[in-house]
PDB file of N, CA and C in Angstrom:
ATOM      1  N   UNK A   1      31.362 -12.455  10.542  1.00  0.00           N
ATOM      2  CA  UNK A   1      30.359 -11.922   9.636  1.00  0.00           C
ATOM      3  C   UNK A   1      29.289 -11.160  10.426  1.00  0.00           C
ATOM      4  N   UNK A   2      28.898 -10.312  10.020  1.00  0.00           N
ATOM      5  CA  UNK A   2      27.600  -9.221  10.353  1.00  0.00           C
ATOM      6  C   UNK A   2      26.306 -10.528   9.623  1.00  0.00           C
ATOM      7  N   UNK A   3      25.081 -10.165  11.270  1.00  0.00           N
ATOM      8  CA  UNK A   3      23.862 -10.764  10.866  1.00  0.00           C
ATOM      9  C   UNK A   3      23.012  -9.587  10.113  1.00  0.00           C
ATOM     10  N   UNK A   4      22.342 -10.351   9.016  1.00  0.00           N
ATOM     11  CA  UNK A   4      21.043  -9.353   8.380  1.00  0.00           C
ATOM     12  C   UNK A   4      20.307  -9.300   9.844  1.00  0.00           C
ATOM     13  N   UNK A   5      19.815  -7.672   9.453  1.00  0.00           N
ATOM     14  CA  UNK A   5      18.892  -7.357  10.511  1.00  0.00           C
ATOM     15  C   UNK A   5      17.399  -7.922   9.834  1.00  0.00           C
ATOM     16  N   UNK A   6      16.591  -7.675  10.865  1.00  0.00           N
ATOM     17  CA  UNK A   6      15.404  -8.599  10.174  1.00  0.00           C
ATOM     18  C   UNK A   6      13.817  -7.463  10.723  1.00  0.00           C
ATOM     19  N   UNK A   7      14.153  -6.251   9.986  1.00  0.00           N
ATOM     20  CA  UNK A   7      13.392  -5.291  10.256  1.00  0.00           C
ATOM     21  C   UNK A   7      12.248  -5.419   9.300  1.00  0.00           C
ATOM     22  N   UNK A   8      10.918  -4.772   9.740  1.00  0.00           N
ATOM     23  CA  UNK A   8      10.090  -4.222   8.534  1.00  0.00           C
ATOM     24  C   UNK A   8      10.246  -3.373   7.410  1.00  0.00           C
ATOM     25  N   UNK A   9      11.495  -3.125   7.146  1.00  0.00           N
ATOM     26  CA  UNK A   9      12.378  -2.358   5.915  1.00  0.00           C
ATOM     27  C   UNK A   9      13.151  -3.051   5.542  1.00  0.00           C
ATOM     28  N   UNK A  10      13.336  -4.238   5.634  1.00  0.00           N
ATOM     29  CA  UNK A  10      14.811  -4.557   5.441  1.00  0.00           C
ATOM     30  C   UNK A  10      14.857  -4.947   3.760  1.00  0.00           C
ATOM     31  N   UNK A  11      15.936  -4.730   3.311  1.00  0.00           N
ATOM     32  CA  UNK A  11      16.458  -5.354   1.989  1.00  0.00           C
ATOM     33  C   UNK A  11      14.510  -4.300   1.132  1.00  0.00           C
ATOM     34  N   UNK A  12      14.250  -3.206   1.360  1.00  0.00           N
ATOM     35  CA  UNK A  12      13.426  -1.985   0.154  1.00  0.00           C
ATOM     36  C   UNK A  12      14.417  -0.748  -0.167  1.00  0.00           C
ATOM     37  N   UNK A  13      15.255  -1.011   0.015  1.00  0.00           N
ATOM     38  CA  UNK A  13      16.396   0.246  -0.498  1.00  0.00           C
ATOM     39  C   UNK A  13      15.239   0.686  -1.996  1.00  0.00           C
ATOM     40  N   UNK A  14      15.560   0.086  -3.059  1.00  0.00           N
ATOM     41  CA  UNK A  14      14.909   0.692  -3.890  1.00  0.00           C
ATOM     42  C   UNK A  14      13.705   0.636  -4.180  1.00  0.00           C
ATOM     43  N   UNK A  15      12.925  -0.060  -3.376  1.00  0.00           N
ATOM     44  CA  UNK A  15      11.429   0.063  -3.151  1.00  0.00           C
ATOM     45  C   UNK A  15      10.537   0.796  -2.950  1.00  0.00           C
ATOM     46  N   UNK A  16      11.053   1.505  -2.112  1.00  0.00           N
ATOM     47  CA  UNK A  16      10.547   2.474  -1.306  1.00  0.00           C
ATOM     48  C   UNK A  16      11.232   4.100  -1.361  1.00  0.00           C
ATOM     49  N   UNK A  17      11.697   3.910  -2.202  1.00  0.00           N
ATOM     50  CA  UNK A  17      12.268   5.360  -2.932  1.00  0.00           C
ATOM     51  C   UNK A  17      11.772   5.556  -3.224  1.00  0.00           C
ATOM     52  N   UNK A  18      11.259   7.198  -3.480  1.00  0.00           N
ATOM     53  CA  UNK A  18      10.726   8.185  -4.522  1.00  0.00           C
ATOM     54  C   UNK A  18      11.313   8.763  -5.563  1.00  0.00           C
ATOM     55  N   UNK A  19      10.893   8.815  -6.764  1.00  0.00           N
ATOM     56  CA  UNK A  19      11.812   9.478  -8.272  1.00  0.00           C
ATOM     57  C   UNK A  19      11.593  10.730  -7.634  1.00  0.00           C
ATOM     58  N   UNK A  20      12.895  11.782  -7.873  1.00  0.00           N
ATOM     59  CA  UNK A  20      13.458  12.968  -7.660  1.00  0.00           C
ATOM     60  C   UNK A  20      11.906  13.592  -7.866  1.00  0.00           C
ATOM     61  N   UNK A  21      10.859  13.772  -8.696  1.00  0.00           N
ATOM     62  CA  UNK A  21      10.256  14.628  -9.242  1.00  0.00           C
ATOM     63  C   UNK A  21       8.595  14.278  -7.568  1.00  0.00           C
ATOM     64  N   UNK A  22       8.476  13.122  -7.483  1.00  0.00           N
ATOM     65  CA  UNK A  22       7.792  12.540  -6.398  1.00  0.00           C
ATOM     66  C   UNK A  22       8.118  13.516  -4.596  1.00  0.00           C
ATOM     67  N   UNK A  23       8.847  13.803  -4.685  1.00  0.00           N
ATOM     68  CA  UNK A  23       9.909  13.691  -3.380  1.00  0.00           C
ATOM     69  C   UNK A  23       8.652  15.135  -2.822  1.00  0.00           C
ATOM     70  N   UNK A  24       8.581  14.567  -1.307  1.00  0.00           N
ATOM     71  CA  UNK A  24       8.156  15.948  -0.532  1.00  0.00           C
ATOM     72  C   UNK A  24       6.906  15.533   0.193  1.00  0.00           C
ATOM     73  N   UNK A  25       5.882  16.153   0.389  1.00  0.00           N
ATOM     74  CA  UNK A  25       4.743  15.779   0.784  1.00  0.00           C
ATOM     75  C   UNK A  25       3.671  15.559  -0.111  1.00  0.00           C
ATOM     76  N   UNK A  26       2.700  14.479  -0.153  1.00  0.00           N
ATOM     77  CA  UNK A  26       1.828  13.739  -0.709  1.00  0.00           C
ATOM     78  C   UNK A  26       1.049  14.681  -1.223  1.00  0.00           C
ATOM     79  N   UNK A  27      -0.139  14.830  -1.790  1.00  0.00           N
ATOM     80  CA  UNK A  27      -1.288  16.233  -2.240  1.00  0.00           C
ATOM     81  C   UNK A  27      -2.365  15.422  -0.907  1.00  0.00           C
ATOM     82  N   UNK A  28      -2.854  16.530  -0.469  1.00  0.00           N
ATOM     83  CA  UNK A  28      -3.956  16.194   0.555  1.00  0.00           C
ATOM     84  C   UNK A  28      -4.924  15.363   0.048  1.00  0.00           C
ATOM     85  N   UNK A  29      -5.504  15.574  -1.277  1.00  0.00           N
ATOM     86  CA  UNK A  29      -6.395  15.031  -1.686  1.00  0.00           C
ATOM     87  C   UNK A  29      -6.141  12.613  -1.803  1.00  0.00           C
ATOM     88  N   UNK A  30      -5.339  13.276  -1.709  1.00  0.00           N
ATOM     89  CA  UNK A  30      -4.778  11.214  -1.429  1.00  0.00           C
ATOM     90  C   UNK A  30      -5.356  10.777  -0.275  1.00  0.00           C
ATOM     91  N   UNK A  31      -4.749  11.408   1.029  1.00  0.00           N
ATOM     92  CA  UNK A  31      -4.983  11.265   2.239  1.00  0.00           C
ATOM     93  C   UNK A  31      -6.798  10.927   2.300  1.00  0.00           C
ATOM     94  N   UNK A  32      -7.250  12.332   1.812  1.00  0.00           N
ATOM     95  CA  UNK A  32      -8.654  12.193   2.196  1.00  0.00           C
ATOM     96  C   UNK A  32      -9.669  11.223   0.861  1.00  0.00           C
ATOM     97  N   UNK A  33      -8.646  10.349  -0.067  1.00  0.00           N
ATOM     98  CA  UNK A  33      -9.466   9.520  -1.111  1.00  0.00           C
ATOM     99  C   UNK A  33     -10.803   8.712  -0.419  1.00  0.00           C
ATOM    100  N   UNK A  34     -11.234   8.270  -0.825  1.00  0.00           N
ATOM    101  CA  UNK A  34     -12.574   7.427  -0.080  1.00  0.00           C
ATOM    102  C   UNK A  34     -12.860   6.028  -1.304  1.00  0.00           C
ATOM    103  N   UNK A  35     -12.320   5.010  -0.755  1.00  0.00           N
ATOM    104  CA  UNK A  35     -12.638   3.719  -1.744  1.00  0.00           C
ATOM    105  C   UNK A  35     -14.183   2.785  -1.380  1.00  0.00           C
ATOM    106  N   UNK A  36     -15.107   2.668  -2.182  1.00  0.00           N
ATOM    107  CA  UNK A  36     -16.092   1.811  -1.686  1.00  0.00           C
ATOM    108  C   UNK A  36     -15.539   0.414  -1.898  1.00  0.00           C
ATOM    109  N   UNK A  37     -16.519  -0.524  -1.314  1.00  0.00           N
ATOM    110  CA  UNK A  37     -16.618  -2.143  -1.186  1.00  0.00           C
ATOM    111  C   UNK A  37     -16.868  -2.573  -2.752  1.00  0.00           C
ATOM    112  N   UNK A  38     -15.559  -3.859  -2.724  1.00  0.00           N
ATOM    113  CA  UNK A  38     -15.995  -3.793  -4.152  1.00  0.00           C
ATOM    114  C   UNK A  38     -15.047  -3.576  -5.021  1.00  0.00           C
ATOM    115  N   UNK A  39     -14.383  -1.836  -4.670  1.00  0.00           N
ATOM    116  CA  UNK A  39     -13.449  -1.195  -5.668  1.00  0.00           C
ATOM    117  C   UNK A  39     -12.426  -1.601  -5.704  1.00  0.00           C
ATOM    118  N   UNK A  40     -11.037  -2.074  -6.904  1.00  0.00           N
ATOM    119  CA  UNK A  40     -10.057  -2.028  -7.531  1.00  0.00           C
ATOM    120  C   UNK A  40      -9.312  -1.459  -6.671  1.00  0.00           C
ATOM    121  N   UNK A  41      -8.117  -1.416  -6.295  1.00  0.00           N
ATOM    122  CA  UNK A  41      -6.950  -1.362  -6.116  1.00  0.00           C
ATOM    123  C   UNK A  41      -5.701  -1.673  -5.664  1.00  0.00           C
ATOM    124  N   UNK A  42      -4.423  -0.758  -6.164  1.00  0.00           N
ATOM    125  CA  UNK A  42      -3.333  -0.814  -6.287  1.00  0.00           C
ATOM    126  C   UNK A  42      -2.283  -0.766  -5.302  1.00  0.00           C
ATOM    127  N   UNK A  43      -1.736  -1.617  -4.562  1.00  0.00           N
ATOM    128  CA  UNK A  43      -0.957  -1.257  -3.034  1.00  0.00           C
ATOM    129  C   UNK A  43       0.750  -0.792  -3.887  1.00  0.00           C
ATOM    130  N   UNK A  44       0.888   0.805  -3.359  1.00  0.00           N
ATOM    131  CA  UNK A  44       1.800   1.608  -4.431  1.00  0.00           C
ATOM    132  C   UNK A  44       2.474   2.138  -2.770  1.00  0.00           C
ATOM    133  N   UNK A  45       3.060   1.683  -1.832  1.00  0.00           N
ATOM    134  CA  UNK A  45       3.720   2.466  -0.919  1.00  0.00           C
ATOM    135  C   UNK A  45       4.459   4.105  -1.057  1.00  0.00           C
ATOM    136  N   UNK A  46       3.674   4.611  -0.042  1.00  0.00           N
ATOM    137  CA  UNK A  46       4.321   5.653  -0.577  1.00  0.00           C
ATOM    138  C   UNK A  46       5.633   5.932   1.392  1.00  0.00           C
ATOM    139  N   UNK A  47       6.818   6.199   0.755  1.00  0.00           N
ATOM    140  CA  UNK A  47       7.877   5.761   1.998  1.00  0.00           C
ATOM    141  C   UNK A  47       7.266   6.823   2.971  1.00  0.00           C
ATOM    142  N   UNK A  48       6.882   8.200   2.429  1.00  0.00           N
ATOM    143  CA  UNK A  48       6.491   8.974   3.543  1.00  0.00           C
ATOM    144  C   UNK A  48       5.684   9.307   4.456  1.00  0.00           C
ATOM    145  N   UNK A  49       4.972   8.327   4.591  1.00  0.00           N
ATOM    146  CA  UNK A  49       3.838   8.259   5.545  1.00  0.00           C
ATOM    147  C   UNK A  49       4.328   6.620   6.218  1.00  0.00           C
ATOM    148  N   UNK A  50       4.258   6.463   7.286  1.00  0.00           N
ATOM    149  CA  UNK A  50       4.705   5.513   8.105  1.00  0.00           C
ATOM    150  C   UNK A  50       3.557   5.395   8.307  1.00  0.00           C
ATOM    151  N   UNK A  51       2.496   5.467   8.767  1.00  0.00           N
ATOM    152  CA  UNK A  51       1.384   5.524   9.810  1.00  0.00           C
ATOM    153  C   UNK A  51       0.774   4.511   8.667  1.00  0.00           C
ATOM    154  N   UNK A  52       0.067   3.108   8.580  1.00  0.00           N
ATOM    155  CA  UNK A  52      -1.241   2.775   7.700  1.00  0.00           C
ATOM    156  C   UNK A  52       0.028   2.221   6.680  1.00  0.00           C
ATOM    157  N   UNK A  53       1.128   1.553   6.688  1.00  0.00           N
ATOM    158  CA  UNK A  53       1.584   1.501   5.524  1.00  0.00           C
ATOM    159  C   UNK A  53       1.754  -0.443   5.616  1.00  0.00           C
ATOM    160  N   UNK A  54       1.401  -0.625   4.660  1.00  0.00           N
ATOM    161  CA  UNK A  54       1.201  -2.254   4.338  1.00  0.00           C
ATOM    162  C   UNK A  54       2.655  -2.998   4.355  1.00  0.00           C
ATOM    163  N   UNK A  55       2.847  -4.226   4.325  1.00  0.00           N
ATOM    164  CA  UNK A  55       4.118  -4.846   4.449  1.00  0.00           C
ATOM    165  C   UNK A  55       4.761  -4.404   3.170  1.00  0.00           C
ATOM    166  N   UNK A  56       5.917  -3.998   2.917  1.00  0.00           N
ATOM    167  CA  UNK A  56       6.843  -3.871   1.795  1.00  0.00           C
ATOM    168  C   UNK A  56       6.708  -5.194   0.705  1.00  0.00           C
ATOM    169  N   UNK A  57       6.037  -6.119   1.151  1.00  0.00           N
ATOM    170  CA  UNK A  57       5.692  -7.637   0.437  1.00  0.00           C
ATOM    171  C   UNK A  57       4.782  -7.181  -0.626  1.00  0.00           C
ATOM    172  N   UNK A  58       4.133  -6.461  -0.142  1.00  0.00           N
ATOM    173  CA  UNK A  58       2.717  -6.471  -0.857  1.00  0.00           C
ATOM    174  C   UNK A  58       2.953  -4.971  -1.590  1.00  0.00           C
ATOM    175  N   UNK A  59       3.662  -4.550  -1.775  1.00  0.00           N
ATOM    176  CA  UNK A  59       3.890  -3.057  -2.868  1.00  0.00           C
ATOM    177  C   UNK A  59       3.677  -3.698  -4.472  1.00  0.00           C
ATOM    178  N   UNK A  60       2.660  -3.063  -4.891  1.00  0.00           N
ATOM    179  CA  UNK A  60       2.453  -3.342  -6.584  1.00  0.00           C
ATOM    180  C   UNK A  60       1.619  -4.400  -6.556  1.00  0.00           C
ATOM    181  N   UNK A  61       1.014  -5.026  -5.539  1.00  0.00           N
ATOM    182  CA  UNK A  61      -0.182  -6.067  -5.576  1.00  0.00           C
ATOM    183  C   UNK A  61      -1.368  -5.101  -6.108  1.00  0.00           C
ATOM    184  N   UNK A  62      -2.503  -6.027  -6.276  1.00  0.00           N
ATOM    185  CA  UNK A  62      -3.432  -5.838  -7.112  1.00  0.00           C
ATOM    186  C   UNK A  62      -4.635  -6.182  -6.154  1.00  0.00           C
ATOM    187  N   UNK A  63      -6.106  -5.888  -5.199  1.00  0.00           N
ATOM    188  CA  UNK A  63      -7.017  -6.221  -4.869  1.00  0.00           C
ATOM    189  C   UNK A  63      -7.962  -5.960  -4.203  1.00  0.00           C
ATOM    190  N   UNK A  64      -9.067  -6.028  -3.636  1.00  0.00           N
ATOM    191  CA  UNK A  64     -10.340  -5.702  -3.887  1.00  0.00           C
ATOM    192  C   UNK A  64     -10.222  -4.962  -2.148  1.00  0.00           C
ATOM    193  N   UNK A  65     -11.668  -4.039  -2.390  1.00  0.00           N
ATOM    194  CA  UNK A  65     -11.510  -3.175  -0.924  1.00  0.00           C
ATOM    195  C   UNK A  65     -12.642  -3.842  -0.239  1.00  0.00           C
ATOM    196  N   UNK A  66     -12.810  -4.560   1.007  1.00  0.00           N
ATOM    197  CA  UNK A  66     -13.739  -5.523   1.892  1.00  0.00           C
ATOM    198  C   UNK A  66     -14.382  -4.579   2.433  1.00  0.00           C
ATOM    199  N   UNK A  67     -13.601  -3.673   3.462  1.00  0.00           N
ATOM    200  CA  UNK A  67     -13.965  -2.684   3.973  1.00  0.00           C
ATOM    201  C   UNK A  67     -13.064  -1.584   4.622  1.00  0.00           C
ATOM    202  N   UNK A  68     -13.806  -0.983   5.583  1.00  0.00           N
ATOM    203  CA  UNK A  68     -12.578   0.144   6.560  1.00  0.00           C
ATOM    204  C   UNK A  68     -13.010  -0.117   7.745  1.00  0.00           C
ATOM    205  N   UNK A  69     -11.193   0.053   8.162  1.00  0.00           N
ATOM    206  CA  UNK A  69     -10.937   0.199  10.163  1.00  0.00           C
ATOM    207  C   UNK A  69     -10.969   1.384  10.292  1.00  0.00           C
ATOM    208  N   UNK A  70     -11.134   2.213  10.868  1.00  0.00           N
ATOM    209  CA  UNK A  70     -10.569   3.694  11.361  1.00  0.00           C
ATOM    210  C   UNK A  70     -10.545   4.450   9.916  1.00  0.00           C
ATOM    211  N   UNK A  71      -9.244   4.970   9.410  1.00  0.00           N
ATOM    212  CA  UNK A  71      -9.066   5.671   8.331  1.00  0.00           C
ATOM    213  C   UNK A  71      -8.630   4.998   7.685  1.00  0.00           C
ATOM    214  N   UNK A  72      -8.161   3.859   7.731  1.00  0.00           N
ATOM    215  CA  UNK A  72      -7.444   2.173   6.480  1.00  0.00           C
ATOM    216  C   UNK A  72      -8.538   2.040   6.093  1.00  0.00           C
ATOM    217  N   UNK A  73      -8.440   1.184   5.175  1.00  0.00           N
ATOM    218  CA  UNK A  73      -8.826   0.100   4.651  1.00  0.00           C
ATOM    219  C   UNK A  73      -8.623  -0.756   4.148  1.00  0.00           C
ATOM    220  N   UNK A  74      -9.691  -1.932   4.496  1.00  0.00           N
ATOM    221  CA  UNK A  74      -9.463  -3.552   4.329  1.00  0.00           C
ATOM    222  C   UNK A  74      -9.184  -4.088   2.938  1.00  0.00           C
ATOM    223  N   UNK A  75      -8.066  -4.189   2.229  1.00  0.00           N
ATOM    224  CA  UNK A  75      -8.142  -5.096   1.089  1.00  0.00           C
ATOM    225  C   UNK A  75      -7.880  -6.719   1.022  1.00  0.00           C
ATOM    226  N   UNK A  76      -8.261  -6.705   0.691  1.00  0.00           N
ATOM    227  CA  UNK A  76      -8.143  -8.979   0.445  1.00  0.00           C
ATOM    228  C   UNK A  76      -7.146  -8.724  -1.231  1.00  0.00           C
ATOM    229  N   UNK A  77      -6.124  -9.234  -0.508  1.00  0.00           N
ATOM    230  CA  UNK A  77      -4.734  -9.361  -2.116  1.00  0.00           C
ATOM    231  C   UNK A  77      -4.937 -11.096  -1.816  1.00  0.00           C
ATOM    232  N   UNK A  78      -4.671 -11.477  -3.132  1.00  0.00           N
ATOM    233  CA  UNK A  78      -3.887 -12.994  -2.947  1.00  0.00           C
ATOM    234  C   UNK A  78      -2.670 -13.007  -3.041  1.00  0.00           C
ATOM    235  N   UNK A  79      -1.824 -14.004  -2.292  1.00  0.00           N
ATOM    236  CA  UNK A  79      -1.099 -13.858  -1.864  1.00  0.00           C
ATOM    237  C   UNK A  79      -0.599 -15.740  -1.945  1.00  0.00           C
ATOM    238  N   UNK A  80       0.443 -15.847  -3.131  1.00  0.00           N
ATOM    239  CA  UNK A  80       0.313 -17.473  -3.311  1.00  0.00           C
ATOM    240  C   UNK A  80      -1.297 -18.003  -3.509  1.00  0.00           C
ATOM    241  N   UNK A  81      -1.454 -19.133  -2.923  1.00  0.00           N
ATOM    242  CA  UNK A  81      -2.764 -19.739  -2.938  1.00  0.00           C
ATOM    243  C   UNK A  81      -3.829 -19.080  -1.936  1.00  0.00           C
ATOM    244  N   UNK A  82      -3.026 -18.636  -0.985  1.00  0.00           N
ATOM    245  CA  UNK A  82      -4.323 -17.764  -0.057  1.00  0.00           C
ATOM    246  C   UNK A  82      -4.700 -16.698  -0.596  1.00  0.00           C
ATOM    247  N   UNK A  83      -5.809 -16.085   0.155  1.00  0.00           N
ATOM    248  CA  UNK A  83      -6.413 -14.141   0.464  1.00  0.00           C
ATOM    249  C   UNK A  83      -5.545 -14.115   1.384  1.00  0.00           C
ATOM    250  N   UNK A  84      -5.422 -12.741   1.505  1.00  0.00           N
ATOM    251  CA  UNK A  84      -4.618 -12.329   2.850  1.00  0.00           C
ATOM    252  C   UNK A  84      -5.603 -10.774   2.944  1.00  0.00           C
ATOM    253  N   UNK A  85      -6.017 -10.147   4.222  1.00  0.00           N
ATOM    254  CA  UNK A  85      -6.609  -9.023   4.429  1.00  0.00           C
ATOM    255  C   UNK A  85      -5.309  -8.161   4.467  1.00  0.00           C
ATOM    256  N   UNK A  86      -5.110  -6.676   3.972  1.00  0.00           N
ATOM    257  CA  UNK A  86      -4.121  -5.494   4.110  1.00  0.00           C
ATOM    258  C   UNK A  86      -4.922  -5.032   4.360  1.00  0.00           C
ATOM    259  N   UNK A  87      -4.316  -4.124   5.635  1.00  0.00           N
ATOM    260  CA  UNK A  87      -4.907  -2.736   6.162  1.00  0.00           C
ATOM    261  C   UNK A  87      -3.863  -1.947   6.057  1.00  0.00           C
ATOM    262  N   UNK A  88      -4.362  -0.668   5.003  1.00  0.00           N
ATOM    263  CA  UNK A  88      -3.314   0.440   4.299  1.00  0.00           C
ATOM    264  C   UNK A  88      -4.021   1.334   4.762  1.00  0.00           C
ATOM    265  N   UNK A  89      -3.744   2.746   4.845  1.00  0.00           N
ATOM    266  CA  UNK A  89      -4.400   3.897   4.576  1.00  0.00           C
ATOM    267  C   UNK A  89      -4.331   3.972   3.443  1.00  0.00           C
ATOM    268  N   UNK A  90      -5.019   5.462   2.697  1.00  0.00           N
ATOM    269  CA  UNK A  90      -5.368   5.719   1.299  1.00  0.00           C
ATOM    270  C   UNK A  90      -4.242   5.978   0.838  1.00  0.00           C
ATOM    271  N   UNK A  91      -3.274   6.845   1.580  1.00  0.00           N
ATOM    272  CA  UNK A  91      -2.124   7.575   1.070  1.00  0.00           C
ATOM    273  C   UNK A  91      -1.283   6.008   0.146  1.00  0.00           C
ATOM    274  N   UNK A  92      -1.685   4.723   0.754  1.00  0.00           N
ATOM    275  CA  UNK A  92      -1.010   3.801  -0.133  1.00  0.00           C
ATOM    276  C   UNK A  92      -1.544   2.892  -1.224  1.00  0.00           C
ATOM    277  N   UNK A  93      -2.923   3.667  -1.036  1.00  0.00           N
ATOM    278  CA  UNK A  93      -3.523   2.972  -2.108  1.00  0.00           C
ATOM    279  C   UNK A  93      -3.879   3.643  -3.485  1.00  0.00           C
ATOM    280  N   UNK A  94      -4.038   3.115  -5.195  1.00  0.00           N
ATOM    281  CA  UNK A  94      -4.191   3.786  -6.202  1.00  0.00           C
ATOM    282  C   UNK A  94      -5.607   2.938  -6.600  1.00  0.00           C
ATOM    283  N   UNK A  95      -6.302   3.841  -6.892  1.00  0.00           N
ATOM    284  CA  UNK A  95      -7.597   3.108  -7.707  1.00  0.00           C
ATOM    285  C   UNK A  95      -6.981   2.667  -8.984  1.00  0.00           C
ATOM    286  N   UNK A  96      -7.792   1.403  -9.682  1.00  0.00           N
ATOM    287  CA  UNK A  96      -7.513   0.841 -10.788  1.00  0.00           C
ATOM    288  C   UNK A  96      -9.149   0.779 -11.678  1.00  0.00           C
ATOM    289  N   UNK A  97      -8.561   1.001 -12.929  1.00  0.00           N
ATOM    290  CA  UNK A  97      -9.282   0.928 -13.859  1.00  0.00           C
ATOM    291  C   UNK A  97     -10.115  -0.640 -14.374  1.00  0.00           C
ATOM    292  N   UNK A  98     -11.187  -0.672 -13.669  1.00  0.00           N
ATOM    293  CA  UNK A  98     -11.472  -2.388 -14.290  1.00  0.00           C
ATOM    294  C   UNK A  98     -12.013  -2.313 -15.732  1.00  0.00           C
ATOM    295  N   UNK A  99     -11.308  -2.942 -16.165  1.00  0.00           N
ATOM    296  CA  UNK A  99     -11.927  -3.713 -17.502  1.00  0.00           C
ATOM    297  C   UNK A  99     -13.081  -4.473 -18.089  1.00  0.00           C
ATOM    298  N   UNK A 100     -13.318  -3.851 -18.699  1.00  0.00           N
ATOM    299  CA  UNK A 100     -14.919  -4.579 -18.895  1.00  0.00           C
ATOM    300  C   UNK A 100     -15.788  -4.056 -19.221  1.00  0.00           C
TER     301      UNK A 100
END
C-alpha cells in the first residue's frame, strides 16, 4: 500500500479550487484591504496566493481581527473549546456583516 502524504495541502482537492468564473489573478484592491481591531471576518482561502495563507483547517471559519504582523493579520477563530490566533494576509480574508 502507498502512505498518505502528510502535506499542508493534503486531502483540499476541492477546497481550494476556484469556480471557472473566479480563476486568474485576485483584483488588487483585496491585497491592499485594511481590517481594524475588533472587525468581523471570514477565512475564504484563496489557492492563489501562497504567501499569508492560513491552514486549509480553518477555510470558512468565522472571527475577530486582534491585530497585524507585517501585512497579515491577527485573527482569534475558535477552534473546538479553544481561541486559536490565524495569521492570513487580506487576500484571505472577507469582511462580514455584523448583526445588530
Amino acid at each position: 500500500m502507498v502512505e498518505m502524504s502528510e502535506g499542508f495541502r493534503r486531502k483540499t482537492r476541492k477546497k481550494l479550487t476556484k469556480s471557472p468564473r473566479e480563476r486568474g489573478l485576485y483584483p488588487i484592491t483585496r491585497a491592499l484591504k485594511e481590517y481594524k481591531e475588533g472587525e468581523y471576518v471570514s477565512i475564504v482561502i484563496d489557492p492563489s496566493v501562497h504567501k499569508g495563507m492560513p491552514h486549509p483547517r480553518f477555510h470558512g471559519r468565522t472571527g475577530v481581527v486582534v491585530g497585524k504582523q507585517g501585512r497579515a493579520f491577527l485573527v482569534k477563530v475558535r477552534d473546538g473549546g479553544k481561541y486559536k490566533i490565524i495569521i492570513a494576509f487580506p487576500q484571505h480574508l472577507r469582511p462580514v456583516a455584523k448583526e445588530g
